[in-house]
Protein backbone atom coordinates (compact mmCIF):
# COMPACT_ATOMS: atom_id res chain seq x y z
CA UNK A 1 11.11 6.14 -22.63
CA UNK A 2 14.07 3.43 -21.72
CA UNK A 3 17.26 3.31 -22.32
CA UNK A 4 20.77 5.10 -22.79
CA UNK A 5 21.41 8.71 -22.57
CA UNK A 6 22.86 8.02 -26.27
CA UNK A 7 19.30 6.71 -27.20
CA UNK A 8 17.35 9.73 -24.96
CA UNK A 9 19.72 11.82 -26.73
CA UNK A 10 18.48 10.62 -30.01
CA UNK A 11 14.69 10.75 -29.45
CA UNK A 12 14.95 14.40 -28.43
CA UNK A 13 16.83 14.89 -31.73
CA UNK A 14 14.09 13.50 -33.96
CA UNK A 15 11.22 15.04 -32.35
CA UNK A 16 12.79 18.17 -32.50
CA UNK A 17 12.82 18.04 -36.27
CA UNK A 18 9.11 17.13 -35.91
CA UNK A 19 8.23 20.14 -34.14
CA UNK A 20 7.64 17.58 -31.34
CA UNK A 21 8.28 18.07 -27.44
CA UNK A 22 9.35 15.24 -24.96
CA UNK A 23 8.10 15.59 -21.56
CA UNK A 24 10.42 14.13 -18.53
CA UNK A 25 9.14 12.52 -15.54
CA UNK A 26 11.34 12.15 -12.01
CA UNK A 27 10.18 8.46 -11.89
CA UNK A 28 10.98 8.17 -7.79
CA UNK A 29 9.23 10.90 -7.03
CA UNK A 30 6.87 8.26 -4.62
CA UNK A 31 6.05 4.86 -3.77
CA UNK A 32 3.85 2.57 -2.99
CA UNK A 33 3.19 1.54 0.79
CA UNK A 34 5.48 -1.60 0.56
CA UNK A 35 8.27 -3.15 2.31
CA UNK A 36 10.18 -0.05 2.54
CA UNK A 37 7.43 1.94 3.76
CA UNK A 38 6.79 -0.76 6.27
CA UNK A 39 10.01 -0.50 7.08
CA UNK A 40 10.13 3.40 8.21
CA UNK A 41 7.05 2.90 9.74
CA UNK A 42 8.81 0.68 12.42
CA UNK A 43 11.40 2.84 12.51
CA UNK A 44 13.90 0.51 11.72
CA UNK A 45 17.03 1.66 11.07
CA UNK A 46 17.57 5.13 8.65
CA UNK A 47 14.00 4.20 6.25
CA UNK A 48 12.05 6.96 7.89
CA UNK A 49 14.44 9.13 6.33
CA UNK A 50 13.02 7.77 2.78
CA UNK A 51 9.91 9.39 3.07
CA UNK A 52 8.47 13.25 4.57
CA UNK A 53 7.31 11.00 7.31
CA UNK A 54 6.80 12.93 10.54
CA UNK A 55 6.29 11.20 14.03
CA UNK A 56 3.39 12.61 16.03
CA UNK A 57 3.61 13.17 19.55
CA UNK A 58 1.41 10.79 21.35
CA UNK A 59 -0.11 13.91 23.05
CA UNK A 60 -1.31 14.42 19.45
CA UNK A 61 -2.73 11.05 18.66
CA UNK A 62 -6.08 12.37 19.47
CA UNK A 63 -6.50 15.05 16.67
CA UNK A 64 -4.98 12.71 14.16
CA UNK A 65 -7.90 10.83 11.97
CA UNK A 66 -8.53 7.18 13.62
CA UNK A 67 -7.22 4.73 11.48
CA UNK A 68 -8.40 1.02 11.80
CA UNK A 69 -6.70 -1.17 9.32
CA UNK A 70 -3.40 -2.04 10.42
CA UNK A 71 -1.80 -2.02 6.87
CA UNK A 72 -3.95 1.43 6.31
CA UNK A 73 -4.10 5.22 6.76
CA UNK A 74 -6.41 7.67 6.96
CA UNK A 75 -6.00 11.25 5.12
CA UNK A 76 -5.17 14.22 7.31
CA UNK A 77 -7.66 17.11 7.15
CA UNK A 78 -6.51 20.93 6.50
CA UNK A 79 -7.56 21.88 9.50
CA UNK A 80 -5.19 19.20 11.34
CA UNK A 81 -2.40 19.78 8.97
CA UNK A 82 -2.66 23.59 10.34
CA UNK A 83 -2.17 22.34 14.13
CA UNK A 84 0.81 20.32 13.00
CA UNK A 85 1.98 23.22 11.06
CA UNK A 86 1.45 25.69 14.33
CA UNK A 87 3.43 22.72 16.42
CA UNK A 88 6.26 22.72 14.25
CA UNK A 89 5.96 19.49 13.15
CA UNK A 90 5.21 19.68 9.07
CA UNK A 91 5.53 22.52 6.87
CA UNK A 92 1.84 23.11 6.18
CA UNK A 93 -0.62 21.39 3.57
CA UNK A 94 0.41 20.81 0.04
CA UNK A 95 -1.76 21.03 -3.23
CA UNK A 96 -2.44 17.09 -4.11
CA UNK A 97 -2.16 16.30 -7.83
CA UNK A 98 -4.72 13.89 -7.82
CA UNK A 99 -7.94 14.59 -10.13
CA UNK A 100 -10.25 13.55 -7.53
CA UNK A 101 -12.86 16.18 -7.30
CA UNK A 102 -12.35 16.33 -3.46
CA UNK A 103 -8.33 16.55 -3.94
CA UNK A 104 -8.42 20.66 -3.59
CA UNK A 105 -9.65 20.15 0.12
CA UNK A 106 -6.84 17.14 1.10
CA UNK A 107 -3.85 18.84 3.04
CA UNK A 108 -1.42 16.48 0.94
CA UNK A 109 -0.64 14.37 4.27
CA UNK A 110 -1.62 10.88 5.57
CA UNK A 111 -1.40 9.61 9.12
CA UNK A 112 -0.80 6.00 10.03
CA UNK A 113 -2.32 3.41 12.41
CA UNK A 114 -0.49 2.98 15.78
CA UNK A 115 2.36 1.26 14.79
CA UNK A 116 4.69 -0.52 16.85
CA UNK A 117 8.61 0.06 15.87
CA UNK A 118 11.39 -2.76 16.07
CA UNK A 119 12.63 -0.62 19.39
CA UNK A 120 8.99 -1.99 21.37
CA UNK A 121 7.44 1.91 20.87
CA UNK A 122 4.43 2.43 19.57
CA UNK A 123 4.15 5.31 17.17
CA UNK A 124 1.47 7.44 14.65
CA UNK A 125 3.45 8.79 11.52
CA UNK A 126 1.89 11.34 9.25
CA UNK A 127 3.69 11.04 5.82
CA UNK A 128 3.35 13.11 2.72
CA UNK A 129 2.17 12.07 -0.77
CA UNK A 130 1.28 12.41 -4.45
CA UNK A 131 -1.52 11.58 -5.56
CA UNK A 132 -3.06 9.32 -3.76
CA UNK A 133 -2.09 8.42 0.09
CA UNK A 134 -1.30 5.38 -0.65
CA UNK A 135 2.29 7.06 -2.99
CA UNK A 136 4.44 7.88 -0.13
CA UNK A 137 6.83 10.54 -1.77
CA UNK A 138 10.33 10.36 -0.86
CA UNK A 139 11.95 12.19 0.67
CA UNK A 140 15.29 13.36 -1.22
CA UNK A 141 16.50 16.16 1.20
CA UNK A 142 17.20 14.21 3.86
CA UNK A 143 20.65 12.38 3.66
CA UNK A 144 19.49 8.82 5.18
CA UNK A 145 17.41 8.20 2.07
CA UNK A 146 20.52 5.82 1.22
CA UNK A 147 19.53 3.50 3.59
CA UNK A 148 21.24 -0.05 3.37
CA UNK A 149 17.89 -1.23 1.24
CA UNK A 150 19.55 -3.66 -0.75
């Protein structure tokens, strides 16, 4: 549903007196792995802040899942997402709600390539999604998500 909170208003008013429920969705919940996300993951300026994107220690690299495709990433395993989680780093695995029948054993978190930032570092980010790992969710805690995008 589109429009005006005059024309929302409405359609709740007539399904109502159908007996009829209307379902809302937080549209930017996530996004795709675009420009922004390309963005964050070079750390340039506030974008990292978009996303629950997490730099890893380098000294962490090697329990992170090897990712090969530059533009890619490579889902983090429970048992990793504990370590993090035990490091201080993320919060701890989420529930995915993706209907793939291997979602239940996903920890909800993807990790990056190495990735080299506008600042000449080279970085691994683990960032959380929906869904799938390629729906970066945002992040809308964190202050910076009004980065100067546009």
């Amino acid at each position: 549903m589109f429009g005006r909170r005059l024309s929302s208003s409405s359609w709740f008013k007539i399904a109502s007196q159908h007996g009829a429920l209307i379902g809302g969705d937080l549209v930017p919940l996530h996004t795709g792995l675009g420009a922004d996300f390309r963005l964050a993951e070079r750390a340039y300026m506030d974008y990292p802040g978009m996303y629950d994107m997490v730099e890893i220690p380098q000294n962490l690299w090697n329990i992170l899942p090897a990712v090969s495709d530059p533009n890619g990433s490579a889902l983090v395993s429970v048992d990793v997402a504990t370590q993090l989680k035990n490091q201080g780093l993320i919060p701890g695995s989420i529930h995915s709600a993706d209907a793939d029948p291997q979602a239940a054993s996903w920890s909800g978190w993807s990790a990056t390539p190495q990735v080299v930032g506008v600042d000449g570092k080279t970085r691994r980010w683990v960032y959380l999604h929906i869904l799938q790992a390629g729906s970066a969710r945002d992040n809308w805690l964190d202050p910076s998500l009004r980065c100067p995008t546009r």
